[in-house]
Protein backbone atom coordinates (compact mmCIF):
# COMPACT_ATOMS: atom_id res chain seq x y z
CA UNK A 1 72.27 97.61 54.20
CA UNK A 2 73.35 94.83 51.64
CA UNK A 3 75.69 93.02 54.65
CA UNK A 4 77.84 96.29 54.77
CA UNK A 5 80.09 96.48 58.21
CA UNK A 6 78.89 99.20 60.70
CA UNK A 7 80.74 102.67 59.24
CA UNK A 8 81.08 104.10 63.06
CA UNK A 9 79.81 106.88 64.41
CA UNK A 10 77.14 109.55 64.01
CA UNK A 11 80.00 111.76 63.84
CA UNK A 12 81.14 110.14 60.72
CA UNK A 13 77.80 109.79 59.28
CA UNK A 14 77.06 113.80 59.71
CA UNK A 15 80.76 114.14 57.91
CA UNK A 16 79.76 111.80 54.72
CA UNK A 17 76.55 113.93 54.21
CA UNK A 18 78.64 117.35 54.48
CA UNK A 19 78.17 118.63 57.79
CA UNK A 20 81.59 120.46 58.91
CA UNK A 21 82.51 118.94 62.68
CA UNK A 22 84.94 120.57 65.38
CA UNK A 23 85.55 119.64 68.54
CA UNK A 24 85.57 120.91 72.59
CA UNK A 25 86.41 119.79 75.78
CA UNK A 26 84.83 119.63 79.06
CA UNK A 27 85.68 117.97 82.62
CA UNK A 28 83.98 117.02 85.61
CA UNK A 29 84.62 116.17 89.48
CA UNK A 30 84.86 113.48 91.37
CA UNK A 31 81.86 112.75 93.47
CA UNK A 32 81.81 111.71 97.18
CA UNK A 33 79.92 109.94 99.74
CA UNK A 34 78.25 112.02 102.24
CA UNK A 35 78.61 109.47 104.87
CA UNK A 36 82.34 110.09 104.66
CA UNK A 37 82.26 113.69 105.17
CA UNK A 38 83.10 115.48 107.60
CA UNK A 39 80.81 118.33 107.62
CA UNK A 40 81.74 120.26 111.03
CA UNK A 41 84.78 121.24 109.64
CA UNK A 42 82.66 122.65 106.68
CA UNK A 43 80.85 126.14 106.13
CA UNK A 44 77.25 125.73 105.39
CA UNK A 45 76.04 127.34 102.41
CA UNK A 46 72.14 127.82 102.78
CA UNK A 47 69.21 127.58 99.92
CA UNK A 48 66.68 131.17 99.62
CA UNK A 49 64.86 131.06 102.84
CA UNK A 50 61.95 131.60 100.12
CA UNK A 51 62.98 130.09 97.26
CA UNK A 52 61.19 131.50 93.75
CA UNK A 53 59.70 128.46 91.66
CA UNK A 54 60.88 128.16 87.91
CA UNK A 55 56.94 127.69 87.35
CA UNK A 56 54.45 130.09 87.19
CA UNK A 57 51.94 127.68 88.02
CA UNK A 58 53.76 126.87 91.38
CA UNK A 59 52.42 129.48 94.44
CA UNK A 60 55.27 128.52 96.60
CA UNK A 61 57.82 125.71 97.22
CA UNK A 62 57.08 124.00 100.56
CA UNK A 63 59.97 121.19 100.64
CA UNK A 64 63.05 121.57 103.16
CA UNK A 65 65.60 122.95 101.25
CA UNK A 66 69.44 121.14 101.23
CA UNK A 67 72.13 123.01 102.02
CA UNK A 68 75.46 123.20 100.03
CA UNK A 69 78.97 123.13 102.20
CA UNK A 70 81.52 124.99 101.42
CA UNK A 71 85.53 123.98 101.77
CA UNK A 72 88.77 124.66 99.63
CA UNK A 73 92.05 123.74 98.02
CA UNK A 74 95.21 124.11 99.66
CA UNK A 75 99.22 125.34 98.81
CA UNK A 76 99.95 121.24 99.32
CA UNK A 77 96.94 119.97 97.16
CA UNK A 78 98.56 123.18 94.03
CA UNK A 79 102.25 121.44 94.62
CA UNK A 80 100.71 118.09 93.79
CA UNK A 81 98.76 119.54 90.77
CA UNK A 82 101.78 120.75 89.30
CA UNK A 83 104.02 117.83 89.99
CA UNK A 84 101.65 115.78 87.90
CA UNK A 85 100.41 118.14 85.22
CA UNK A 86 102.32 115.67 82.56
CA UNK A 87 99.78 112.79 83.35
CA UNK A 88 96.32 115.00 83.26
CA UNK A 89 95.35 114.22 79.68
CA UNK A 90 93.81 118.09 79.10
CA UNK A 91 97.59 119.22 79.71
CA UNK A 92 100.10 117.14 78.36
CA UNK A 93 98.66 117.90 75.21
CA UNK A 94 96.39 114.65 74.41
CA UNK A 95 93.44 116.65 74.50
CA UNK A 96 93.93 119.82 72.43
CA UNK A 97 90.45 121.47 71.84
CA UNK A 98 88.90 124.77 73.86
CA UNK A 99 86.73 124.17 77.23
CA UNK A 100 84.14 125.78 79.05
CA UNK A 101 85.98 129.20 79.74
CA UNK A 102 83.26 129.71 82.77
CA UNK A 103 84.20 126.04 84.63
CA UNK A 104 88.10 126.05 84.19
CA UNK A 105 89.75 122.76 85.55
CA UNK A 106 91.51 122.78 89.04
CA UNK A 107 94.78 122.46 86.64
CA UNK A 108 93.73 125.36 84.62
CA UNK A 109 93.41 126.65 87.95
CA UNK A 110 96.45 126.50 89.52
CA UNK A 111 98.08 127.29 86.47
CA UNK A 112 96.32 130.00 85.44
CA UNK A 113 96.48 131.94 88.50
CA UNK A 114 99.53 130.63 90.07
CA UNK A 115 99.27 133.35 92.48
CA UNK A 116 96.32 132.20 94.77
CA UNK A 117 96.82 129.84 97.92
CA UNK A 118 93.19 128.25 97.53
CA UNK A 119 90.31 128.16 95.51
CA UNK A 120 86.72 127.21 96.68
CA UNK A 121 85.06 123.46 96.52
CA UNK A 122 80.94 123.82 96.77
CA UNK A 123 79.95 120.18 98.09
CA UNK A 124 76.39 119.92 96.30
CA UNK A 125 74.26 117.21 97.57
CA UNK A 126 73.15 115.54 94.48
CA UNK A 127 69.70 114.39 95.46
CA UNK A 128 67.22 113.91 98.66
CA UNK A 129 67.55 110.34 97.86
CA UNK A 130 71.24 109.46 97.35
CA UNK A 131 74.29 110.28 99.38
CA UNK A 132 76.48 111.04 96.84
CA UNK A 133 77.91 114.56 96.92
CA UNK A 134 79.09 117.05 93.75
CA UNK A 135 82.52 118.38 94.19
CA UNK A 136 81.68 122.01 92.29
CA UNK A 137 85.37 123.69 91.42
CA UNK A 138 87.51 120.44 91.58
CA UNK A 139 86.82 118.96 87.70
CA UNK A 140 90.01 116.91 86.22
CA UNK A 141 91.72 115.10 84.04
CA UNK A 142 94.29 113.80 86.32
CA UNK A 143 94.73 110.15 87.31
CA UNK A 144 92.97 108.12 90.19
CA UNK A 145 95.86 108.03 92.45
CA UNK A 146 96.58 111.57 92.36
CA UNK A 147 92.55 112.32 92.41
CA UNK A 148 92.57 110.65 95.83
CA UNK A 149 95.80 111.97 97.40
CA UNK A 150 94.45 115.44 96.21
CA UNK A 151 90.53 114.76 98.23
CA UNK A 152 92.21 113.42 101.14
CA UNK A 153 94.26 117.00 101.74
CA UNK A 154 91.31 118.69 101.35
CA UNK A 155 89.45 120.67 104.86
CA UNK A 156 86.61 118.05 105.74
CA UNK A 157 87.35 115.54 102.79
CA UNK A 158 90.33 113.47 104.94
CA UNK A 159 88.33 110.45 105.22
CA UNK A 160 86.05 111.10 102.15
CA UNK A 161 85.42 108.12 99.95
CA UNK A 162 85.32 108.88 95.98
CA UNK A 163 82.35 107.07 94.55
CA UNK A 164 82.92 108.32 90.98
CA UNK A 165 86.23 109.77 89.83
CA UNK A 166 86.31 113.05 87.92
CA UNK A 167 87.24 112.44 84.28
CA UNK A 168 87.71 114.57 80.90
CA UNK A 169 85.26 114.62 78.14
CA UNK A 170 86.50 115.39 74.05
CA UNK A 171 83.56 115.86 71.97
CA UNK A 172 82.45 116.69 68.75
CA UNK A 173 80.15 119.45 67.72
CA UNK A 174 78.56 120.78 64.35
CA UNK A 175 79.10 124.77 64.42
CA UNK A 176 75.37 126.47 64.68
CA UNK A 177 75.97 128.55 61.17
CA UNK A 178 75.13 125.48 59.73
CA UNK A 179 71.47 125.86 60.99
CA UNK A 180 68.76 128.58 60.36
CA UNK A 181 67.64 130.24 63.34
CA UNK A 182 64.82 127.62 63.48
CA UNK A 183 67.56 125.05 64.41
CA UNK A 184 66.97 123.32 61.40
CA UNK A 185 70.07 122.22 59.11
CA UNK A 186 70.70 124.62 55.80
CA UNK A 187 72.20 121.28 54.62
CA UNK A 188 69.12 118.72 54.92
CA UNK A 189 65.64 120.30 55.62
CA UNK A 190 63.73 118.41 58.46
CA UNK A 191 67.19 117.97 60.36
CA UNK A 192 67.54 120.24 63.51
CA UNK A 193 70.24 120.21 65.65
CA UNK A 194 69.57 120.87 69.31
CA UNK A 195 71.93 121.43 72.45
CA UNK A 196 75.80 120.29 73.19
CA UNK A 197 75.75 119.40 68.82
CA UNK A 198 75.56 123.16 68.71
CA UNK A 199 78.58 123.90 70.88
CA UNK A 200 77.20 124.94 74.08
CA UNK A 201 77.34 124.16 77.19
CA UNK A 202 74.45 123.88 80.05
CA UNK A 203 71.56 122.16 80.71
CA UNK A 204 69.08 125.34 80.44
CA UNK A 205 70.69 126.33 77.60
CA UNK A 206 70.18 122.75 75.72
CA UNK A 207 67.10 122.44 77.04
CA UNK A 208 65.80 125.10 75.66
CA UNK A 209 67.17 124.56 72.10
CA UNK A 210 65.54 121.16 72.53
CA UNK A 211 62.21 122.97 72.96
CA UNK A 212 62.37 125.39 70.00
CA UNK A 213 63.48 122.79 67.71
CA UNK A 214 60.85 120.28 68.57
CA UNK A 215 58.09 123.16 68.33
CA UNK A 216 59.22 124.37 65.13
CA UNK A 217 59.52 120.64 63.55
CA UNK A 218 55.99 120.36 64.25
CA UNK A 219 55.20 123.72 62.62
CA UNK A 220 57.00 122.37 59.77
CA UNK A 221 55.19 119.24 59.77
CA UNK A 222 51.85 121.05 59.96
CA UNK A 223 52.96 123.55 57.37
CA UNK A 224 52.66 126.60 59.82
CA UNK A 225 55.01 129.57 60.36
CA UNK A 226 58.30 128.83 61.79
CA UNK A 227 58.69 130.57 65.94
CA UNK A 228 61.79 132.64 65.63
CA UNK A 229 61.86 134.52 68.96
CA UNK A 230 63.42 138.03 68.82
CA UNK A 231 66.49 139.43 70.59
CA UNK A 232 64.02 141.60 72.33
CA UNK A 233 61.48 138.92 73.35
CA UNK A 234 63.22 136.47 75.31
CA UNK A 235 66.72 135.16 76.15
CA UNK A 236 65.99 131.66 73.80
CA UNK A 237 65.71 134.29 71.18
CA UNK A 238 69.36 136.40 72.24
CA UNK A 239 70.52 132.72 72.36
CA UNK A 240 69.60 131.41 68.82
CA UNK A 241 70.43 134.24 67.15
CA UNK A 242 74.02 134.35 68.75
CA UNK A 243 74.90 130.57 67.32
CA UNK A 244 73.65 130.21 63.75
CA UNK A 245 74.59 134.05 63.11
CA UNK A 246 77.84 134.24 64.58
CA UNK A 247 78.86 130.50 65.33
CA UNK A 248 81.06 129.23 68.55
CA UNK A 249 84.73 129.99 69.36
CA UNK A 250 84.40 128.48 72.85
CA UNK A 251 81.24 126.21 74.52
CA UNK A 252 78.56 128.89 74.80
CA UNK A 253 76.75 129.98 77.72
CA UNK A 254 74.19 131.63 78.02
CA UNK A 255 74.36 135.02 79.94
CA UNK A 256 72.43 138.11 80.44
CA UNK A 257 74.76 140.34 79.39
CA UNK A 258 74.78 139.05 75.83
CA UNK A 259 71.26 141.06 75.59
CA UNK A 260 71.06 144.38 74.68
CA UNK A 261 67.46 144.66 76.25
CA UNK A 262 67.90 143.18 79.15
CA UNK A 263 65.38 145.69 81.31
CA UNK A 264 62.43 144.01 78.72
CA UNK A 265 64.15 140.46 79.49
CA UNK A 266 63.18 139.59 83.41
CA UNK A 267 62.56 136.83 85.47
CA UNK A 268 59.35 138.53 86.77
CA UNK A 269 57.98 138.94 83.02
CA UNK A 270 59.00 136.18 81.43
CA UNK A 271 55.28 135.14 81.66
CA UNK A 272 53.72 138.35 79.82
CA UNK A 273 56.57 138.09 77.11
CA UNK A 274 55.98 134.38 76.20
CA UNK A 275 52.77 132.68 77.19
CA UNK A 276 50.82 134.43 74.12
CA UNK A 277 53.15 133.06 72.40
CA UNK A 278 52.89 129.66 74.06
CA UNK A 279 49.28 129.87 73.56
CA UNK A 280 48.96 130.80 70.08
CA UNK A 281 51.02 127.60 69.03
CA UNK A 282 48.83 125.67 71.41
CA UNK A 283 51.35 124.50 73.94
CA UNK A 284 49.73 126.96 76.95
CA UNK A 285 47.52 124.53 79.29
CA UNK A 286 44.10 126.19 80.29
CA UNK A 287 44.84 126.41 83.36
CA UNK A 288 48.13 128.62 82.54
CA UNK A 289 46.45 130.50 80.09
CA UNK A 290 43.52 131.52 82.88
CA UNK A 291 46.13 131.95 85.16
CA UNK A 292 47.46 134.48 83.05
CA UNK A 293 44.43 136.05 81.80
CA UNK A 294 43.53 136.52 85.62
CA UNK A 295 46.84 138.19 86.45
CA UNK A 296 47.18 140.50 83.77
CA UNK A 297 43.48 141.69 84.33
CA UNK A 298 45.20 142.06 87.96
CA UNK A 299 47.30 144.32 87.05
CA UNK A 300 45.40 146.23 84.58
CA UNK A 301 43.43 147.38 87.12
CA UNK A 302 46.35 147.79 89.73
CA UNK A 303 47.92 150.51 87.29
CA UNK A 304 44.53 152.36 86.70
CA UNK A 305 43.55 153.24 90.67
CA UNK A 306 47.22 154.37 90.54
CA UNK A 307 46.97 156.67 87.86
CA UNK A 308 43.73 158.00 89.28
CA UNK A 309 43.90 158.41 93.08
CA UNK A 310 45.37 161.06 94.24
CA UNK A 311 47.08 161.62 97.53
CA UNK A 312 47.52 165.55 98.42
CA UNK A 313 47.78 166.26 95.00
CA UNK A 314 50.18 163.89 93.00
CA UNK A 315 48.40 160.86 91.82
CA UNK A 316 49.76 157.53 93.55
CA UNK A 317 51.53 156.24 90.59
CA UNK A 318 54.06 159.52 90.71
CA UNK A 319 53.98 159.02 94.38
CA UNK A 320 54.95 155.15 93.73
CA UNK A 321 58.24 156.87 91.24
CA UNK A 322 59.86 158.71 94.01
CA UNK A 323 62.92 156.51 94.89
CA UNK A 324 61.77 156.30 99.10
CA UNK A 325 58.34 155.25 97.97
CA UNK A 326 57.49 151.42 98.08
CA UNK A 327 54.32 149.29 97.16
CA UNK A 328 53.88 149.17 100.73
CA UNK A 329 53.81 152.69 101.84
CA UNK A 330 51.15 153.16 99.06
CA UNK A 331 49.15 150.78 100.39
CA UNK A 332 49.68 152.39 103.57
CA UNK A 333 48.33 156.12 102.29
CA UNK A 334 45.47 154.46 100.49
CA UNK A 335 42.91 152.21 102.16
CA UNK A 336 41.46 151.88 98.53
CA UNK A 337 44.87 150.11 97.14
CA UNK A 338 44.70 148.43 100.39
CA UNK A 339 41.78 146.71 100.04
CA UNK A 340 42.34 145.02 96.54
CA UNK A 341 43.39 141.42 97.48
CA UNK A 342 46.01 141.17 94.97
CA UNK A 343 48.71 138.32 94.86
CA UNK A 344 52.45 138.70 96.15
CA UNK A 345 53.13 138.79 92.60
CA UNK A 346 50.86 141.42 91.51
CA UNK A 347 52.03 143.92 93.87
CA UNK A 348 55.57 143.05 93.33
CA UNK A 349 54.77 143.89 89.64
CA UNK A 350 52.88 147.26 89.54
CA UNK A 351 55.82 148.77 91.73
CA UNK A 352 58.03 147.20 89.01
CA UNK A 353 56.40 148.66 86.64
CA UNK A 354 55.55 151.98 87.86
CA UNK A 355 59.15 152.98 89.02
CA UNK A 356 61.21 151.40 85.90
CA UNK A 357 58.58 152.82 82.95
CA UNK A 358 60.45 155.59 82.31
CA UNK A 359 63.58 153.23 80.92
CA UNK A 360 61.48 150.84 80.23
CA UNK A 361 59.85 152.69 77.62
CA UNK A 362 63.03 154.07 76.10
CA UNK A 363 64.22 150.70 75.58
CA UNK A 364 61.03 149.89 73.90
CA UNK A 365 61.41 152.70 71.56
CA UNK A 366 64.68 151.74 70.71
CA UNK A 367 63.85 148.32 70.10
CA UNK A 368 60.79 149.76 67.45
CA UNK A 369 63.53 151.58 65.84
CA UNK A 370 65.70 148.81 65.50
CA UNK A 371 63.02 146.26 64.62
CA UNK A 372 61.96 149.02 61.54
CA UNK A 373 65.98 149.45 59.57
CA UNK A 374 66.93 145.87 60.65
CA UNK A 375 63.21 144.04 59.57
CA UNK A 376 64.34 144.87 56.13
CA UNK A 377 63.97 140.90 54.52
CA UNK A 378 66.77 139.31 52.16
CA UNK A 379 65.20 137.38 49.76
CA UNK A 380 65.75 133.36 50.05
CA UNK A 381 67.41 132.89 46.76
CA UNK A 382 69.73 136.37 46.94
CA UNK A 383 73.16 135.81 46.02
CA UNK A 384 75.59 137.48 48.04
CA UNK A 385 78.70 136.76 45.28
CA UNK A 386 76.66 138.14 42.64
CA UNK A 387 77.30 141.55 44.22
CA UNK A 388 80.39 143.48 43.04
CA UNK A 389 80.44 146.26 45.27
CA UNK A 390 80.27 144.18 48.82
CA UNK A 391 84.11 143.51 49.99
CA UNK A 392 85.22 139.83 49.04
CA UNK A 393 84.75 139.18 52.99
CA UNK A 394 81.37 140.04 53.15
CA UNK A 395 80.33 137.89 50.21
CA UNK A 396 82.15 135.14 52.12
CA UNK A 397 80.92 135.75 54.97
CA UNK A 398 77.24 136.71 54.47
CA UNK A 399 76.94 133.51 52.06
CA UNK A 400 78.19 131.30 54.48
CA UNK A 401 75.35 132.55 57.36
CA UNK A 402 72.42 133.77 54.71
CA UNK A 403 70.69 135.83 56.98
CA UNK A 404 67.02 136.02 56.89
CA UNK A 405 67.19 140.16 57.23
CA UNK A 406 69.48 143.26 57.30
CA UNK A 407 69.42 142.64 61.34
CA UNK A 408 70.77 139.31 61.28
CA UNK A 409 73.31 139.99 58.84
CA UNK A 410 74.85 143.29 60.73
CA UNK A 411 75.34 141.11 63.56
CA UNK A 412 77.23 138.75 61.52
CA UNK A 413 81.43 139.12 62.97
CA UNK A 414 82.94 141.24 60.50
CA UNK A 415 80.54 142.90 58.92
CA UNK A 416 80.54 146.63 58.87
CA UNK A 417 77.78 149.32 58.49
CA UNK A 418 79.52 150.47 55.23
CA UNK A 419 78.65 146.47 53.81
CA UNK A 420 75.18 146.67 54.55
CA UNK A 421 74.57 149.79 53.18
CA UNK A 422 75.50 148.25 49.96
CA UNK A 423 73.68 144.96 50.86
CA UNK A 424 70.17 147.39 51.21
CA UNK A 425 71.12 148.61 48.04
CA UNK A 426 71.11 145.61 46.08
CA UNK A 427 67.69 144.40 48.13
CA UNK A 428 66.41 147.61 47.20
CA UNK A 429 67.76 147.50 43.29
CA UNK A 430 68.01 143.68 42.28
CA UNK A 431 68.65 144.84 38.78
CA UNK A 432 72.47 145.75 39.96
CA UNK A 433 73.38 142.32 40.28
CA UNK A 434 75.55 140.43 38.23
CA UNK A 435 73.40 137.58 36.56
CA UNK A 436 75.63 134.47 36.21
């Protein structure tokens, strides 16, 4: 106010109140008109023939699917690459920070593995109602001239018009220890930071940071419990807790194998592990919330006539264990199981859940164990420095993060077992530490 000049950006705004700022890189593709393809020269890449709906409340998806096509670089198209390397702004040294490690460029490509003769292009229509066309494994930072010389060598793509060239993006990002695993800032309460601020990378993955922050504003707002979703209950959870405990080194993305429960963590559950949830903070619709009533009730009843019927001797849910044994052939031995009119769903489920309970199970137990040593709580106002015995790195480091419990803090890089022994310690005996 007070006829200042505009200051810039909300980059330097976040700076002036604190906030420490780094920056990544990313890149995209040129995009193409589909009426300038030539697709006979192209292999087609189908959709599912029954493609699964993200939604639970969708039966089945009716619409046509679109193909993808599938073509590739060339020796002639890596020769040009190289030759102009100097101009590509993500090379020659203009644009220094780390990119997606997952999506390389084509000159990170054919630089990187200098040894292969082609690499694939996935042509991705990019709507029913446009013809422009996705060029999935071509992203740059080279110039326009060489963009088009480089599409016009390519199998298919001779006559191809570019309707948008590919360009490189620099952008800044506030690393995620800055936030508690709400997504709210340590720095200013009632500021949360959600998706590519946090230093990842992916639509789901911002999406869903988006969701959790805007739920657990409200909760704030309404003076309710924050929703912190566990490592164990869902892969928002895995996700959260990897950013604001152990920060970014490169955009993240989110994959399964950065859960360590990933047999509790399925597509075909994700339902029975979060719609309570949904429901208790009242963002469940009736209708999903019936839905779901309906089909756990389902299979309720699904799992009891197993365990009870019998089929020469063995009940039909040991039957239903040995590896040859499918939903179907039980159905097949049982005109009782037969006869419940259960949904596609429903069957798919009980056999899921009758041959993996044996792991499944251990993996629960392991997550109770876990849950009980790492649920221990570290008080708000605990001061790491003020505790002699902890090595200077795990004062630093732990004060930095402030982990809510012993769990989040033994997750914390460079923290060892030995550290949060003496961390319990101190919980355990406050009296030890140092008063300032």
């Amino acid at each position: 106010g007070g006829g200042e000049g505009t200051t810039g950006t909300l980059s330097d705004d976040l700076r002036r109140l604190g906030f420490e700022l780094q920056r990544f890189k990313t890149g995209t593709p040129c995009r193409l008109n589909g009426r300038t393809i030539d697709f006979r020269q192209l292999s087609e890449q189908p959709g599912d023939a029954d493609p699964v709906p993200f939604s639970y409340l969708t039966d089945s998806i009716t619409d046509p699917q679109m193909p993808c096509w599938l073509t590739e670089t060339n020796h002639e198209i890596h020769e040009l690459i190289r030759a102009n390397l100097h101009r590509a702004p993500m090379y020659s040294g203009q644009i220094q920070s780390t990119g997606p490690r997952y999506c390389p460029s084509i000159e990170d490509k054919v630089v990187r593995f200098a040894d292969k003769t082609s690499h694939q292009i996935f042509l991705e229509p990019e709507g029913r109602h446009t013809h422009e066309f996705y060029c999935n494994g071509i992203s740059t930072s080279l110039p326009r001239d060489v963009q088009d010389q480089m599409v016009r060598s390519i199998k298919g793509l001779e006559k191809a018009e570019i309707m948008r060239y590919g360009y490189a993006v620099e952008y800044d990002f506030a690393p995620p220890t800055q936030l508690f695993p709400t997504l709210e800032t340590k720095l200013i309460p009632g500021l949360y930071f959600a998706g590519q601020i946090n230093g990842t990378t992916g639509y789901e993955e911002a999406a869903g940071q988006g969701l959790l922050a805007g739920i657990n504003a409200v909760l704030k707002i309404k003076g309710q419990e924050p929703l912190i979703l566990d490592r164990s209950q869902a892969y928002l959870g895995v996700m959260v807790d990897d950013l604001v405990t152990k920060g970014v080194d490169e955009p993240y993305r989110m994959f399964t194998s950065r859960a360590e429960f990933r047999l509790l963590l399925r597509q075909d559950n994700a339902d029975r592990r979060l719609t309570p949830i949904g429901e208790r903070i009242g963002l469940a619709s009736s209708e999903r919330v019936r839905r779901h009533v309906d089909y756990e009730a389902d299979l309720a009843r699904g799992l009891a006539m197993l365990a009870k019927l019998r089929h020469q001797g063995p009940t039909l849910e040991e039957w239903l264990r040995r590896p040859e044994m499918t939903i179907e052939s039980i159905r097949a031995l049982s005109p009782d199981v037969a006869a419940m009119n259960f949904s596609p769903r429903v069957w798919e489920q009980l056999e899921i859940e009758v041959k993996y309970a044996g792991y499944i199970e251990r993996q629960e137990k392991e997550v109770d164990r876990q849950i009980k040593t790492q649920a221990v709580r570290i008080p708000e106002t605990f001061d790491f420095r003020a505790a002699p015995q902890l090595r200077a790195e795990a004062r630093e480091k732990l004060s930095r993060v402030r982990p809510r419990d012993l769990g989040q803090a033994s997750r914390i890089s460079g923290i060892t077992p030995a550290d949060l022994a003496v961390l319990l310690m101190y919980i355990k005996e406050p009296q030890r530490l140092i008063s300032e």
